[in-house]
C-alpha atoms as a PDB file:
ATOM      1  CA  UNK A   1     279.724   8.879 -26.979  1.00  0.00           C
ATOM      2  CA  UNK A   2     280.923   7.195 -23.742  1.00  0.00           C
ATOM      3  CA  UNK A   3     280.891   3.628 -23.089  1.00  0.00           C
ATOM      4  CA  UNK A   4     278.213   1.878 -21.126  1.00  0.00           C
ATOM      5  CA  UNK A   5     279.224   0.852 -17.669  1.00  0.00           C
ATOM      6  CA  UNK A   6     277.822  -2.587 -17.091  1.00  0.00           C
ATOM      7  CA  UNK A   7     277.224  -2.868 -13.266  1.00  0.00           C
ATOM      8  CA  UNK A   8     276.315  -6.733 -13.786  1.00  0.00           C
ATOM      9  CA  UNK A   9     279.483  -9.194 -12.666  1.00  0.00           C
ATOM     10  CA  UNK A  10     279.812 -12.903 -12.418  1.00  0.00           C
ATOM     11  CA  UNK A  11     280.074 -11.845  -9.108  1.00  0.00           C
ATOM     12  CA  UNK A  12     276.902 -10.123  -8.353  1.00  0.00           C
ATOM     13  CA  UNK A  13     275.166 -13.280 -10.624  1.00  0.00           C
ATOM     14  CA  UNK A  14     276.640 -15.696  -8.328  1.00  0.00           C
ATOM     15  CA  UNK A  15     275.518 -14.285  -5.061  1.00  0.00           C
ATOM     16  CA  UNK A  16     271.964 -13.818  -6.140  1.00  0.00           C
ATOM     17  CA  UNK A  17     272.004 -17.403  -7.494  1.00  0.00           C
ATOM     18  CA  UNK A  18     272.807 -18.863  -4.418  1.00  0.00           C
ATOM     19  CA  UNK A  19     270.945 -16.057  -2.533  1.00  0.00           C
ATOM     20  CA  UNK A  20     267.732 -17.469  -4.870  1.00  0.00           C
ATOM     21  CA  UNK A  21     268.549 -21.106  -3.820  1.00  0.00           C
ATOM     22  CA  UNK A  22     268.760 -20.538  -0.172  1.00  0.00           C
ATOM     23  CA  UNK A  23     265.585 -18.609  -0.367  1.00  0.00           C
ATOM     24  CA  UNK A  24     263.660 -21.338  -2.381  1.00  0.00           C
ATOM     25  CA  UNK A  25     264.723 -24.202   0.043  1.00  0.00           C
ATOM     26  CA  UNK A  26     264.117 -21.863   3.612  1.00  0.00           C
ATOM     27  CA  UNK A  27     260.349 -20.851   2.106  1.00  0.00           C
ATOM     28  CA  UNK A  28     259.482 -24.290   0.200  1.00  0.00           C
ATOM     29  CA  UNK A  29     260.830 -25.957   3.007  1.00  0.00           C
ATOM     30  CA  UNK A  30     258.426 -24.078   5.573  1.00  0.00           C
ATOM     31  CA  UNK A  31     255.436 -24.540   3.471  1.00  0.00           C
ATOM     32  CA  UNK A  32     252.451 -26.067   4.622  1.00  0.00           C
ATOM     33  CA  UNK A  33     250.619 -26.329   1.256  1.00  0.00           C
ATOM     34  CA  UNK A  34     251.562 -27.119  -2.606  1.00  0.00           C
ATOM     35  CA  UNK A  35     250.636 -22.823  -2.924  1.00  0.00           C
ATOM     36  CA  UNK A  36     252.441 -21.797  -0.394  1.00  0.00           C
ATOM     37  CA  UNK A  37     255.155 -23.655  -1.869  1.00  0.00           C
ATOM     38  CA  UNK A  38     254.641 -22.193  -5.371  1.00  0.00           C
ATOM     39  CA  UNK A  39     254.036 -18.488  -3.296  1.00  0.00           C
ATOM     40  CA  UNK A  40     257.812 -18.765  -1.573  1.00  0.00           C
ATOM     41  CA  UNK A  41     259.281 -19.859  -4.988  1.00  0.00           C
ATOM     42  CA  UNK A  42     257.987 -16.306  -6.384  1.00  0.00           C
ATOM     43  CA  UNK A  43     259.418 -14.899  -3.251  1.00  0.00           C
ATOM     44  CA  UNK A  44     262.221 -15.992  -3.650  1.00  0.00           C
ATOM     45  CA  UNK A  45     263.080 -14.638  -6.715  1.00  0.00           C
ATOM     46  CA  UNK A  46     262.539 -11.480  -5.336  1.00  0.00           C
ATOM     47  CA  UNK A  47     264.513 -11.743  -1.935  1.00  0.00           C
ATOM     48  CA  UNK A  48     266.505  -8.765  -2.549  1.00  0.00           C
ATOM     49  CA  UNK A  49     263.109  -6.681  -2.601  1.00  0.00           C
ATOM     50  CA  UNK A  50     261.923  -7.840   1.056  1.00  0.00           C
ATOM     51  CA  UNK A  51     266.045  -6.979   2.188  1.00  0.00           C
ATOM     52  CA  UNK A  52     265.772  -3.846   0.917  1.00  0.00           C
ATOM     53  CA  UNK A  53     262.711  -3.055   2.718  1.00  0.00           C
ATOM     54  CA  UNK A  54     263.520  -4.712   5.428  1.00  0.00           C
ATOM     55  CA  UNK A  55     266.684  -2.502   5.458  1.00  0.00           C
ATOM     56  CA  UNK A  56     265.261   0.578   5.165  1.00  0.00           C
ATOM     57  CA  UNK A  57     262.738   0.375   7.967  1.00  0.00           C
ATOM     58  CA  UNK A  58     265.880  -0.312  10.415  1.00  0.00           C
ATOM     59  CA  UNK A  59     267.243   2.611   9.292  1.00  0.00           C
ATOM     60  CA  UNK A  60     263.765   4.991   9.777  1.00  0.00           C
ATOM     61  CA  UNK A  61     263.717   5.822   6.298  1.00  0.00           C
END
């Protein structure tokens, strides 16, 4: 049986660290409310989602 390939690096963790950080400040930091604070907190953790998307509808996927 082969060996799993583990795509995960310190690398990769590192950028989406500091990719999560420098989402949380930009969308607390443009809130107007305590919720929309707590709203672009749970976006940020999913920033790589919206770029993806984002991505693909430059590209006319």
């Amino acid at each position: 049986m082969k060996d799993k390939v583990n795509s995960c690096t310190p690398a990769s963790n590192a950028v989406y660290g500091l990719g999560l950080i420098g989402a949380a400040i930009y969308y607390i930091s443009t809130a107007t409310c305590f919720w929309m604070g707590v709203l672009g907190f749970l976006k940020a953790i999913v920033w790589p989602l919206f770029l993806v998307l984002e991505a693909l509808k430059a590209l006319g996927a």
